[in-house]
PDB file of N, CA and C in Angstrom:
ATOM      1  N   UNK A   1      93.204  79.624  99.982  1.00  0.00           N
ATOM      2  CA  UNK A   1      92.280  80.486 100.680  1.00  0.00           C
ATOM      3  C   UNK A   1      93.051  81.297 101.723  1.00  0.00           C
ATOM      4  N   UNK A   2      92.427  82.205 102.137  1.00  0.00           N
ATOM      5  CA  UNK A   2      93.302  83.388 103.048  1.00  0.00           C
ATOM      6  C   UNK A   2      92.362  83.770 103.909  1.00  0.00           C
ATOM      7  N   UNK A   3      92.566  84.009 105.307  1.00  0.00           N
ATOM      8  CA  UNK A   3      91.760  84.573 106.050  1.00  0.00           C
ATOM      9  C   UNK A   3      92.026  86.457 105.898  1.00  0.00           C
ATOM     10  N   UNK A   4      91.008  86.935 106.577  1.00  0.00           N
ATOM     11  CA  UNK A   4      90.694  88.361 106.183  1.00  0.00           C
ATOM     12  C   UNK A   4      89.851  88.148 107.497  1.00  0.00           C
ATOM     13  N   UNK A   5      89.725  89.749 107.947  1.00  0.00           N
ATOM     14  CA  UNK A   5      89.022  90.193 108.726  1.00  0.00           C
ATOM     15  C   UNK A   5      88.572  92.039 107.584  1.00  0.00           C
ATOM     16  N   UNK A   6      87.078  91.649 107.813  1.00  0.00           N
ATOM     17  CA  UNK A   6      86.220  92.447 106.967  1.00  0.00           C
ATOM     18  C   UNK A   6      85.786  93.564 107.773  1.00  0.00           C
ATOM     19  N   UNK A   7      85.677  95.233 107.527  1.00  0.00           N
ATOM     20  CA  UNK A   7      85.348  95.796 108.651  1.00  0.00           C
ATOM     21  C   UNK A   7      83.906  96.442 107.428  1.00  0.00           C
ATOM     22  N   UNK A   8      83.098  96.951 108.357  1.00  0.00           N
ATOM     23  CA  UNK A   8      82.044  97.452 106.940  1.00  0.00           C
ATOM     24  C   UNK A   8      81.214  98.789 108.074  1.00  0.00           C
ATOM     25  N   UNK A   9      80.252  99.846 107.656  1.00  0.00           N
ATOM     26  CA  UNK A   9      80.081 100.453 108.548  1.00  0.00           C
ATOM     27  C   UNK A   9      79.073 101.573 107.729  1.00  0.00           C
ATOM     28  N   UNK A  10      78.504 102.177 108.208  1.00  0.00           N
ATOM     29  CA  UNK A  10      77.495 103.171 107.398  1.00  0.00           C
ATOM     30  C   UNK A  10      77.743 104.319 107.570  1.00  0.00           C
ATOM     31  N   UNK A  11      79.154 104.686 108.217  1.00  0.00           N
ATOM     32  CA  UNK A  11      79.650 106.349 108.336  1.00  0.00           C
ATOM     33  C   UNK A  11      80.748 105.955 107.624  1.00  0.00           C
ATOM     34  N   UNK A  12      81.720 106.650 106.762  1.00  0.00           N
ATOM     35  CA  UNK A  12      82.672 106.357 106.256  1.00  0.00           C
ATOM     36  C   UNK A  12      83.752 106.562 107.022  1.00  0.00           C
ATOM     37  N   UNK A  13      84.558 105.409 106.957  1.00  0.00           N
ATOM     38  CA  UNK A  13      86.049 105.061 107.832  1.00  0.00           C
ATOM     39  C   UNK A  13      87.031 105.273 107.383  1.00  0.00           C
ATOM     40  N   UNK A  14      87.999 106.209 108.294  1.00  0.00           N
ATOM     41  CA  UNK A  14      89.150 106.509 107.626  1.00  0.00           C
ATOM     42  C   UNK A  14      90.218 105.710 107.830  1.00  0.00           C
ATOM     43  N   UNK A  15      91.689 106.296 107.408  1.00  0.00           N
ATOM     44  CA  UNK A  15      92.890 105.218 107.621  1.00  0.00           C
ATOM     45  C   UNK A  15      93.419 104.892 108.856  1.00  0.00           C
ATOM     46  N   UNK A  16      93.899 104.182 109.441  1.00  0.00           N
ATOM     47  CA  UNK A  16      94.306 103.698 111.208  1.00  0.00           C
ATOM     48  C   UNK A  16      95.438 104.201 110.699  1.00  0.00           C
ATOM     49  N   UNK A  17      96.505 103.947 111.892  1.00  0.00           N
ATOM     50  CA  UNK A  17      97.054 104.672 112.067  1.00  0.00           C
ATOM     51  C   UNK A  17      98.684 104.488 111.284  1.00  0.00           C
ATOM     52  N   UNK A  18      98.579 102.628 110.421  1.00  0.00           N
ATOM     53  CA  UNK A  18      99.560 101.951 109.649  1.00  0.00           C
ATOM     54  C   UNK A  18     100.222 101.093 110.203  1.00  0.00           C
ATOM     55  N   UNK A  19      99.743 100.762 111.462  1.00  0.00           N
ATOM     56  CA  UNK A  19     100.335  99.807 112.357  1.00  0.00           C
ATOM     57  C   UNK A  19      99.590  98.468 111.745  1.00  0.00           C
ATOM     58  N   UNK A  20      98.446  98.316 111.426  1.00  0.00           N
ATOM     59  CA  UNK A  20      97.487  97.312 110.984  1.00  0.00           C
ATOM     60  C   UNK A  20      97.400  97.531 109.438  1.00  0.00           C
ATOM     61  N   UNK A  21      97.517  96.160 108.793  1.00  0.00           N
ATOM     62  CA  UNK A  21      97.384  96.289 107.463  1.00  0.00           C
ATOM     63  C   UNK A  21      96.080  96.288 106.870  1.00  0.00           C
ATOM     64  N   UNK A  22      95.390  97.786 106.829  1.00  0.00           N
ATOM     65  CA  UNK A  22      94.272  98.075 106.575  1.00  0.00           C
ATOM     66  C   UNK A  22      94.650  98.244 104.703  1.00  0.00           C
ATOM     67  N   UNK A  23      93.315  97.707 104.175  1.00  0.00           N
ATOM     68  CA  UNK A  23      93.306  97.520 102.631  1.00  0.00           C
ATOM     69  C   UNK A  23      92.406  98.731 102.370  1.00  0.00           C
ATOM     70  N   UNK A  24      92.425  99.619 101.954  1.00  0.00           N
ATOM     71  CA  UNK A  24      91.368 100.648 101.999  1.00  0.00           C
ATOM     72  C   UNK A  24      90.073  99.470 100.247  1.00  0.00           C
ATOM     73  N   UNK A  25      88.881  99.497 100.478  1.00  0.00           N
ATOM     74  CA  UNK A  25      88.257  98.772  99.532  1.00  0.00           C
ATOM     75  C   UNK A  25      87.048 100.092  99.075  1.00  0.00           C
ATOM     76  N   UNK A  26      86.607  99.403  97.487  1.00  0.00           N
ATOM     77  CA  UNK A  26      85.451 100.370  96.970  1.00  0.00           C
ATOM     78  C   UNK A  26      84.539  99.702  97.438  1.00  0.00           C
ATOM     79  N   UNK A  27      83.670 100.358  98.172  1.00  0.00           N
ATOM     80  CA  UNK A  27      82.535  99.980  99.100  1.00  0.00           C
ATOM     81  C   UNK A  27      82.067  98.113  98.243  1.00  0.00           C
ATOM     82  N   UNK A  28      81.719  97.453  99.093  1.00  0.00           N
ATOM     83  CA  UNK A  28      81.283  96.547  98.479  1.00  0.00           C
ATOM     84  C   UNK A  28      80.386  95.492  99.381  1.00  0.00           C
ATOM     85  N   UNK A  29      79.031  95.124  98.837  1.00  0.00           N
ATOM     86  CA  UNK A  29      78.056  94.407  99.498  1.00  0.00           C
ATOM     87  C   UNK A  29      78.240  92.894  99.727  1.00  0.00           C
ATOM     88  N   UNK A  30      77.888  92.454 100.941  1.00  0.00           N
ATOM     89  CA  UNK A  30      78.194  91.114 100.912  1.00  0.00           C
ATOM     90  C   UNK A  30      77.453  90.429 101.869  1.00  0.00           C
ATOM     91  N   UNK A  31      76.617  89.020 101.572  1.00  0.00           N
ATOM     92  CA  UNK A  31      75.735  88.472 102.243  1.00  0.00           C
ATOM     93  C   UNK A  31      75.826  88.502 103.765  1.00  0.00           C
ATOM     94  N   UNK A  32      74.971  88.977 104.470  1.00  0.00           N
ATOM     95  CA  UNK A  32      75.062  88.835 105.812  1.00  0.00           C
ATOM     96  C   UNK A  32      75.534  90.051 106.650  1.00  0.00           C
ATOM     97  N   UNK A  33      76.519  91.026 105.696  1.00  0.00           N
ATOM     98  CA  UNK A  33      76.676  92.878 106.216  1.00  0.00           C
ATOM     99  C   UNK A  33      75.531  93.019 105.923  1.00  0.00           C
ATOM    100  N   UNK A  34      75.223  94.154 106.923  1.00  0.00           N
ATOM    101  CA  UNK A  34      74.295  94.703 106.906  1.00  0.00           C
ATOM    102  C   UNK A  34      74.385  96.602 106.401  1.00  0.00           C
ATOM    103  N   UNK A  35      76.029  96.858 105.982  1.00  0.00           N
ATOM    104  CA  UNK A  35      76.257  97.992 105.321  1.00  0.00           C
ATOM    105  C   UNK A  35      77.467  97.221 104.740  1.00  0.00           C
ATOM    106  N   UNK A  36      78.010  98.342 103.287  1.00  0.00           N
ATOM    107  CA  UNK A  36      78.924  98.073 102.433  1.00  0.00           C
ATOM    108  C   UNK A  36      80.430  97.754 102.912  1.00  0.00           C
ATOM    109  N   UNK A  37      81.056  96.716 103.042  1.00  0.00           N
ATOM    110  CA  UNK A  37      82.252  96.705 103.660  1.00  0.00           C
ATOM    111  C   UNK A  37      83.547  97.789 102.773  1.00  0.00           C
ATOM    112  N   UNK A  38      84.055  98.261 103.471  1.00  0.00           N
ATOM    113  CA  UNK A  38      85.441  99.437 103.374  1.00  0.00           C
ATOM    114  C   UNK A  38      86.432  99.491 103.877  1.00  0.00           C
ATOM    115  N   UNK A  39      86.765  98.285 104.317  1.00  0.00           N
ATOM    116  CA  UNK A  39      88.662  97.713 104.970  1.00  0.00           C
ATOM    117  C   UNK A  39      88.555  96.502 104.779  1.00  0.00           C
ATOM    118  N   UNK A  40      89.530  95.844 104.423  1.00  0.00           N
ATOM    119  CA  UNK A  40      90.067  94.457 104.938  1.00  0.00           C
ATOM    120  C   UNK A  40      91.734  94.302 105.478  1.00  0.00           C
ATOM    121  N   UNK A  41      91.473  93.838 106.152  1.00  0.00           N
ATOM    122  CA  UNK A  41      92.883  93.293 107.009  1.00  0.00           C
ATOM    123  C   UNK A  41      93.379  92.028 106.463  1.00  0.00           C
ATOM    124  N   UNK A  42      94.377  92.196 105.523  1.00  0.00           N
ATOM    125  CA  UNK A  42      94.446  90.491 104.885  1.00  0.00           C
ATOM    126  C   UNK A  42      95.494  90.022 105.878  1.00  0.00           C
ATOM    127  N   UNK A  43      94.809  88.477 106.129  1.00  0.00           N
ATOM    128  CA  UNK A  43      95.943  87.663 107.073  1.00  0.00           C
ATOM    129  C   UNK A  43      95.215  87.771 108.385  1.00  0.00           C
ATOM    130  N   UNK A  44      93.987  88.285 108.456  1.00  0.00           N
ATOM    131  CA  UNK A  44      93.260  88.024 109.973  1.00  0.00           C
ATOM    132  C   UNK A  44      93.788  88.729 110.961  1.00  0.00           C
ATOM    133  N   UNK A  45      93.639  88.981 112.027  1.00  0.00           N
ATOM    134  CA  UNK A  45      93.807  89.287 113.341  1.00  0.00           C
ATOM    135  C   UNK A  45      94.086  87.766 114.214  1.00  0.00           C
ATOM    136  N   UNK A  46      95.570  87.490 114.664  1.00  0.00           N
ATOM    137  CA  UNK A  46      96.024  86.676 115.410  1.00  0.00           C
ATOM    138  C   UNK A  46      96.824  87.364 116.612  1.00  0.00           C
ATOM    139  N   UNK A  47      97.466  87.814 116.641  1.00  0.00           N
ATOM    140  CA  UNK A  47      98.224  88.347 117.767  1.00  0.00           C
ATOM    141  C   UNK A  47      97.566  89.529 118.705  1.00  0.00           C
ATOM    142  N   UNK A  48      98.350  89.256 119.774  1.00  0.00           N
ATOM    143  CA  UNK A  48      97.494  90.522 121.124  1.00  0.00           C
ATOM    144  C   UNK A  48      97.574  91.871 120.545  1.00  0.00           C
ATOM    145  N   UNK A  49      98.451  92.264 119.728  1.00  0.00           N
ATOM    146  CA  UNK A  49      98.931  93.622 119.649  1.00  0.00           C
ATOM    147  C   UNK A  49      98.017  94.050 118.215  1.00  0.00           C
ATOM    148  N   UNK A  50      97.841  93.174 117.390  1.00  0.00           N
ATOM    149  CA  UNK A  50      96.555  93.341 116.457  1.00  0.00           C
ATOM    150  C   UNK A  50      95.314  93.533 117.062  1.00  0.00           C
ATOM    151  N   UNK A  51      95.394  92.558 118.095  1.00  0.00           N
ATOM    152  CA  UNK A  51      93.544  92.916 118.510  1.00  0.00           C
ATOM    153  C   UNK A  51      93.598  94.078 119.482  1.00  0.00           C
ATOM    154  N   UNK A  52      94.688  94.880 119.900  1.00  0.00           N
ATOM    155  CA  UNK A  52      95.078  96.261 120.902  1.00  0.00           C
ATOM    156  C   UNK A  52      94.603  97.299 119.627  1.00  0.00           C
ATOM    157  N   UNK A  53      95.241  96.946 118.045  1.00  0.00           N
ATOM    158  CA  UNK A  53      95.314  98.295 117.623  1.00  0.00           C
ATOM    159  C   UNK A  53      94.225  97.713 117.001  1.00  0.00           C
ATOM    160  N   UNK A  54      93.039  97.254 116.754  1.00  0.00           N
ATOM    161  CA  UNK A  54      91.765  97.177 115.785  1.00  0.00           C
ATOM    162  C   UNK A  54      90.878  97.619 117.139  1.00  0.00           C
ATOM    163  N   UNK A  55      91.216  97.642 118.472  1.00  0.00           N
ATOM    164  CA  UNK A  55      90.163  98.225 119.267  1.00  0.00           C
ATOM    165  C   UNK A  55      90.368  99.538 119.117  1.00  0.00           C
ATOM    166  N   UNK A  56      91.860 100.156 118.945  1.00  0.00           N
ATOM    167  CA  UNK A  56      92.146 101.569 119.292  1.00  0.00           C
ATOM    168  C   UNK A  56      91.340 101.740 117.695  1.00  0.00           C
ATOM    169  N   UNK A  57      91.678 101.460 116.673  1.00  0.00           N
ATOM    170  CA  UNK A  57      90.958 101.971 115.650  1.00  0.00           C
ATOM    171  C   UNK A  57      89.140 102.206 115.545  1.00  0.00           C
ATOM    172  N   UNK A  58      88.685 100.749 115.959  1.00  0.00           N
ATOM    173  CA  UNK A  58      87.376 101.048 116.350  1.00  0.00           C
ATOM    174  C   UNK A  58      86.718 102.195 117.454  1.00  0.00           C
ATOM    175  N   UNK A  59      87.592 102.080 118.365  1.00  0.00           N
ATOM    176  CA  UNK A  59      87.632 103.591 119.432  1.00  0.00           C
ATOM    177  C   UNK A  59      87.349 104.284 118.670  1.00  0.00           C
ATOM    178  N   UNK A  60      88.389 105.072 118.017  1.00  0.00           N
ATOM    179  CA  UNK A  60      88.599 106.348 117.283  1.00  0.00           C
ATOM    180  C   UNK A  60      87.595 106.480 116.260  1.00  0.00           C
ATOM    181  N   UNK A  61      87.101 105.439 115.734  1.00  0.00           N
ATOM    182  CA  UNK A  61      85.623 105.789 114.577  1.00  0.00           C
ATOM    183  C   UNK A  61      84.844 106.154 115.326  1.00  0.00           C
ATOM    184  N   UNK A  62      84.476 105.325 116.198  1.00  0.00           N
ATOM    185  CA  UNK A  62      83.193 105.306 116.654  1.00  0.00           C
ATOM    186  C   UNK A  62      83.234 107.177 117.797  1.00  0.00           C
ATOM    187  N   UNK A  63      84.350 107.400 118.243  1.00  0.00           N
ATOM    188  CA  UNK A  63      84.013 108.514 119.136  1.00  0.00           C
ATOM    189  C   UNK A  63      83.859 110.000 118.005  1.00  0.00           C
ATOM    190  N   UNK A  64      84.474 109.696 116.643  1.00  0.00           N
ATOM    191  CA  UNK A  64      83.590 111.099 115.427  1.00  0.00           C
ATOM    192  C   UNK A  64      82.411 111.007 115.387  1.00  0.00           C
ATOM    193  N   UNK A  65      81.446 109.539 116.289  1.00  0.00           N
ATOM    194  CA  UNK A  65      80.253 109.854 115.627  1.00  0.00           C
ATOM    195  C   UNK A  65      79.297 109.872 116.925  1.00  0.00           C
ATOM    196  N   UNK A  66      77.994 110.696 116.814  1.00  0.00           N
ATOM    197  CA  UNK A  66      77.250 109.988 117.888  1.00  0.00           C
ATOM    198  C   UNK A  66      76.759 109.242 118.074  1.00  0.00           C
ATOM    199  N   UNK A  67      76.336 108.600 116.530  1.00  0.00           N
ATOM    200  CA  UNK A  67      75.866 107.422 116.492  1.00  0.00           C
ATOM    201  C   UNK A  67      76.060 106.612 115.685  1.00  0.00           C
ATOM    202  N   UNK A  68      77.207 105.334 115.235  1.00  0.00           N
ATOM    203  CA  UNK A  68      77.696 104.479 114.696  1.00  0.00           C
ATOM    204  C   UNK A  68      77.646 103.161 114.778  1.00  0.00           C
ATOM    205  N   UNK A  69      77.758 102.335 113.646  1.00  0.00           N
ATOM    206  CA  UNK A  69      77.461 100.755 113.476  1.00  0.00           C
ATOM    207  C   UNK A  69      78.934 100.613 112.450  1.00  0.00           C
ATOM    208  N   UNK A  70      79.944  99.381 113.562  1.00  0.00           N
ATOM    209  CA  UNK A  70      80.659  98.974 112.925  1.00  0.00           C
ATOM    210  C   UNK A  70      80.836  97.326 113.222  1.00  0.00           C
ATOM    211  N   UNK A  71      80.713  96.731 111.673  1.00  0.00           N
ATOM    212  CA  UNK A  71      80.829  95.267 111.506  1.00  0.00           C
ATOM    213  C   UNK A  71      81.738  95.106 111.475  1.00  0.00           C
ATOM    214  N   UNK A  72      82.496  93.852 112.146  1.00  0.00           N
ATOM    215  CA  UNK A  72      83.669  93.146 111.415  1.00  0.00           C
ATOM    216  C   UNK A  72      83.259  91.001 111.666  1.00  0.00           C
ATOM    217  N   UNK A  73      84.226  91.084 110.366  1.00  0.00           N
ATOM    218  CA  UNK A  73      83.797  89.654 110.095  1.00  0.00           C
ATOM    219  C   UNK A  73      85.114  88.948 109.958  1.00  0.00           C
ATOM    220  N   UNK A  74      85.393  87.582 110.034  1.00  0.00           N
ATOM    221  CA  UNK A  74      86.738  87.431 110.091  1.00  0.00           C
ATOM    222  C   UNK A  74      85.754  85.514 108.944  1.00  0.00           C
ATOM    223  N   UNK A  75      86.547  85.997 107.560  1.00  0.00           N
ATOM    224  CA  UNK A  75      86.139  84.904 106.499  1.00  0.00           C
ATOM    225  C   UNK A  75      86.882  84.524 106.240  1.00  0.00           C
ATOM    226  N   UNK A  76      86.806  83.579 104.670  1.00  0.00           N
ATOM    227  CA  UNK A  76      88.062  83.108 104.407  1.00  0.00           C
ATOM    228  C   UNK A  76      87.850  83.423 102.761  1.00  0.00           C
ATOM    229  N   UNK A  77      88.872  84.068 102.217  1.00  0.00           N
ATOM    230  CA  UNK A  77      88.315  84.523 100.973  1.00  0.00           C
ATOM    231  C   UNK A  77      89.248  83.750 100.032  1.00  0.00           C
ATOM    232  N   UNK A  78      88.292  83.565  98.949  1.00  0.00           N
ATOM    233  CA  UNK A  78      88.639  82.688  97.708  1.00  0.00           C
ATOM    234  C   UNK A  78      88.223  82.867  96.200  1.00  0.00           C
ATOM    235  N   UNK A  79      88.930  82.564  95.595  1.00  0.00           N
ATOM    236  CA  UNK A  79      88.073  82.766  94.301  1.00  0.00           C
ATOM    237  C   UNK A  79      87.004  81.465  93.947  1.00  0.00           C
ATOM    238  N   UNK A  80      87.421  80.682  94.622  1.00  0.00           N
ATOM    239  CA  UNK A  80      86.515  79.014  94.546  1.00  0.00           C
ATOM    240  C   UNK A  80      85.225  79.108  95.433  1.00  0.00           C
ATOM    241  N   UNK A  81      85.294  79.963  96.510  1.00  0.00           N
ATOM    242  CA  UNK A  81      84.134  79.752  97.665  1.00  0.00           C
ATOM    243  C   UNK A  81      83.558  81.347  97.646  1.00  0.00           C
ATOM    244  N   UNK A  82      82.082  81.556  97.361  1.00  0.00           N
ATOM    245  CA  UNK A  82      81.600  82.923  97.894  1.00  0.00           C
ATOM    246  C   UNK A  82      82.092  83.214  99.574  1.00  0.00           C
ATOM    247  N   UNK A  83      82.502  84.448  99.626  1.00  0.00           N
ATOM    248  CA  UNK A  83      81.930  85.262 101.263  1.00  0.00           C
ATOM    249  C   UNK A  83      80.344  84.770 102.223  1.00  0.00           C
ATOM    250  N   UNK A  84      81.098  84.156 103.142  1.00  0.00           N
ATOM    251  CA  UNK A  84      79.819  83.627 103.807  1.00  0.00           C
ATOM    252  C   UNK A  84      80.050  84.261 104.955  1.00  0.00           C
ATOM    253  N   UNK A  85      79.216  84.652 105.837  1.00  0.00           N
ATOM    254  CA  UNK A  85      78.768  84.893 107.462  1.00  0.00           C
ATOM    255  C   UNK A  85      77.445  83.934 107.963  1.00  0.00           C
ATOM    256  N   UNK A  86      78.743  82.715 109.045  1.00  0.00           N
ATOM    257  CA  UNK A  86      77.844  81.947 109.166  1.00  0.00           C
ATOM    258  C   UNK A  86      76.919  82.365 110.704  1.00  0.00           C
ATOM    259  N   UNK A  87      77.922  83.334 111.465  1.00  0.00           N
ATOM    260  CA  UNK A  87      77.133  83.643 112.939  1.00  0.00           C
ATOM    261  C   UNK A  87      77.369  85.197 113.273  1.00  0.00           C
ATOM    262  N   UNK A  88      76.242  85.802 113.708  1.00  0.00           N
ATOM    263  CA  UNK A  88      76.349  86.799 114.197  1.00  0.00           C
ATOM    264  C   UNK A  88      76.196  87.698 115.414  1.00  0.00           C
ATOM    265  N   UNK A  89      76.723  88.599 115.988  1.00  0.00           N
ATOM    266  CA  UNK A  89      76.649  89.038 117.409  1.00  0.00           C
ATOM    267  C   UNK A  89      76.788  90.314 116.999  1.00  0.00           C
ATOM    268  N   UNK A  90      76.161  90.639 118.415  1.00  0.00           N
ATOM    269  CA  UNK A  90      75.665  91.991 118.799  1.00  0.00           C
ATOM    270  C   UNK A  90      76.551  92.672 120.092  1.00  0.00           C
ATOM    271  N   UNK A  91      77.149  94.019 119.646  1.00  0.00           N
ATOM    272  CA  UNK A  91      77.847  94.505 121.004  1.00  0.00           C
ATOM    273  C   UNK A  91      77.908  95.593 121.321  1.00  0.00           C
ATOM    274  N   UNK A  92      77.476  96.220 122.312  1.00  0.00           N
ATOM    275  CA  UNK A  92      77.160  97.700 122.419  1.00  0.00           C
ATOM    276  C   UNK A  92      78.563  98.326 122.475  1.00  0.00           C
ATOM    277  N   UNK A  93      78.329  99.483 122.080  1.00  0.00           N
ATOM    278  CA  UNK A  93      80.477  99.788 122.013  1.00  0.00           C
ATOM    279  C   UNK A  93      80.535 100.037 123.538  1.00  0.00           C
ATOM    280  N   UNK A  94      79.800 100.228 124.471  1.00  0.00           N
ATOM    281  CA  UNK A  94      80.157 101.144 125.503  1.00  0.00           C
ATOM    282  C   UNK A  94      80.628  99.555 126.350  1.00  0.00           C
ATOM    283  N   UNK A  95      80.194  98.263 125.661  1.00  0.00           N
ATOM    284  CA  UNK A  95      80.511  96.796 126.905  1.00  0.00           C
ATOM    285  C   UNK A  95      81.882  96.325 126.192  1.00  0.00           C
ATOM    286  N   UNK A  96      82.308  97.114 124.768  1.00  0.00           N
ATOM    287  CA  UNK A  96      83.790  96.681 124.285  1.00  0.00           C
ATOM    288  C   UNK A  96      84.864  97.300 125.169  1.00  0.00           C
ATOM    289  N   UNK A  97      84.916  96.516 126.070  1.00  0.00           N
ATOM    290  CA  UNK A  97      86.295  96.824 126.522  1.00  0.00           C
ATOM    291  C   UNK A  97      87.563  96.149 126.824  1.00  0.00           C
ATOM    292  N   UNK A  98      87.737  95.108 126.263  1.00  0.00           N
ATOM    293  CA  UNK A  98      88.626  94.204 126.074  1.00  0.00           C
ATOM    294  C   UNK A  98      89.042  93.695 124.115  1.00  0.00           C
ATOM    295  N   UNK A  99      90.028  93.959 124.025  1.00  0.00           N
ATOM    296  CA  UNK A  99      90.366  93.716 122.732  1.00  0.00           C
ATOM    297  C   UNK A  99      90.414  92.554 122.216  1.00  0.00           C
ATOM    298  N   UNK A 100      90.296  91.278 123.322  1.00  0.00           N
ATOM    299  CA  UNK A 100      90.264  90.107 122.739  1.00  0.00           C
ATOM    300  C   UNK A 100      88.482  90.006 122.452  1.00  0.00           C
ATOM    301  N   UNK A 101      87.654  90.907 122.660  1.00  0.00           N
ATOM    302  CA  UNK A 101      86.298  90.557 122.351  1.00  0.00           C
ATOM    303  C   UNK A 101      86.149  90.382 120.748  1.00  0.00           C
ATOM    304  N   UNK A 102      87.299  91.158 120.476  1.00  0.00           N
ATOM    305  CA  UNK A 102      87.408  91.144 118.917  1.00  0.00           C
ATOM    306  C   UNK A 102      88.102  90.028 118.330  1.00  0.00           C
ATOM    307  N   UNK A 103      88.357  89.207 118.552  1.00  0.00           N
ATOM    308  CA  UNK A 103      88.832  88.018 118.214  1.00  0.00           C
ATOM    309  C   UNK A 103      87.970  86.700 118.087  1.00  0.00           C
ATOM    310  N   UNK A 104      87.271  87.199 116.117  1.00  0.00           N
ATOM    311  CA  UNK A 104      86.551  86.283 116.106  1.00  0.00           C
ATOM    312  C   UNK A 104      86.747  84.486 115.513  1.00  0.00           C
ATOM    313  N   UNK A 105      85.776  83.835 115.501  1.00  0.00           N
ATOM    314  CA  UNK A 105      85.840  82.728 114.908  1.00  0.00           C
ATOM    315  C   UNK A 105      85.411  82.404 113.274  1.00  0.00           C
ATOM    316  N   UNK A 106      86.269  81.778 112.612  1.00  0.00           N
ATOM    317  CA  UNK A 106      86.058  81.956 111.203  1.00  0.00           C
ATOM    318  C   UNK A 106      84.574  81.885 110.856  1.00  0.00           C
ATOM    319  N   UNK A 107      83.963  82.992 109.872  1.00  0.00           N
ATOM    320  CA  UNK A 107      82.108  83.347 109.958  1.00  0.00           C
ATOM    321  C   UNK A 107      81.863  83.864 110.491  1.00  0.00           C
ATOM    322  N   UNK A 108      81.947  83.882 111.658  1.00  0.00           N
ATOM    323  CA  UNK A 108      81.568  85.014 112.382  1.00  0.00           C
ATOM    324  C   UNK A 108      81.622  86.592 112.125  1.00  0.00           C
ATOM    325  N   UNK A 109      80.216  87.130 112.601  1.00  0.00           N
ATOM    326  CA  UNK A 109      80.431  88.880 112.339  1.00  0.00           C
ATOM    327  C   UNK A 109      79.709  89.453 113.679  1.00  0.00           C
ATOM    328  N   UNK A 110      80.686  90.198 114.097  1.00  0.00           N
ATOM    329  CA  UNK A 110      80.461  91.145 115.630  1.00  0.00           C
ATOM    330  C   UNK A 110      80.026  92.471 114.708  1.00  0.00           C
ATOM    331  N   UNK A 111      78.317  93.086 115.254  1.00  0.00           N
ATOM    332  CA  UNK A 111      78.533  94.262 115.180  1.00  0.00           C
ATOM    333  C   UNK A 111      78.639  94.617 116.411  1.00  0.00           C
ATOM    334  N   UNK A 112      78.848  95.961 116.289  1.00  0.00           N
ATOM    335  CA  UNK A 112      79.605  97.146 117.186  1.00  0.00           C
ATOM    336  C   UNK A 112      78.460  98.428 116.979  1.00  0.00           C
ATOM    337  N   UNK A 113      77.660  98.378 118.296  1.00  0.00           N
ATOM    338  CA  UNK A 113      77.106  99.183 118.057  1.00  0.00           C
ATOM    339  C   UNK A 113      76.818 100.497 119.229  1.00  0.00           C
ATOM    340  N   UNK A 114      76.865 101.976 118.271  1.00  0.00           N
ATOM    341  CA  UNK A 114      76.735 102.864 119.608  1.00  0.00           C
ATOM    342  C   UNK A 114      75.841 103.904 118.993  1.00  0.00           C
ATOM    343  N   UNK A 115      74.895 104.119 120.036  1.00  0.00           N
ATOM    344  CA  UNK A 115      73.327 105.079 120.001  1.00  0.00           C
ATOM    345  C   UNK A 115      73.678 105.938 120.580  1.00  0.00           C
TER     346      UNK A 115
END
């Protein structure tokens, strides 16, 4: 099994900047998103400088739009076990301001949200 951090979102997301190993994916539905996921980060988010550049990336989506919803989920993917999201949270983008907020616990899915 492999951890992954899942990003999913209902405006379409472009490429970061290659510092983060973004998987570009064909949209795809999965219990507990609430839009089609379209990145994965294989190998999770562990280090400070990962969770620096997945905020700068989330920054940069979210300020093309006026109004955006971005999920991320941090699972463990397998061919033996479905995609589960066992907990979920809510975060206004304007209270993300620390990059370790993004540093979730395996199941877990933070949306990211800005009106």
């Amino acid at each position: 099994m492999t951890s992954y951090y899942y990003l999913a979102s209902e405006q379409n997301m472009t490429d970061g900047t290659g510092s983060l190993d973004f998987v570009e994916m064909d949209p795809m539905n999965v219990p507990g998103f609430d839009y089609p996921i379209q990145r994965e980060i294989f190998n999770g988010i562990e280090k400070a400088w990962q969770m620096r550049e997945l905020h700068q990336y989330i920054s940069n989506q979210m300020t093309r739009h006026a109004n955006c919803v971005i999920q991320i989920a941090h699972l463990l993917n397998s061919n033996l076990v479905e995609l589960k999201v066992q907990e979920k949270n809510l975060l206004l983008f304007s209270e993300l301001t620390d990059p370790r907020q993004l540093l979730l616990n395996e199941g877990q899915l933070l949306t990211i949200k800005k009106e």
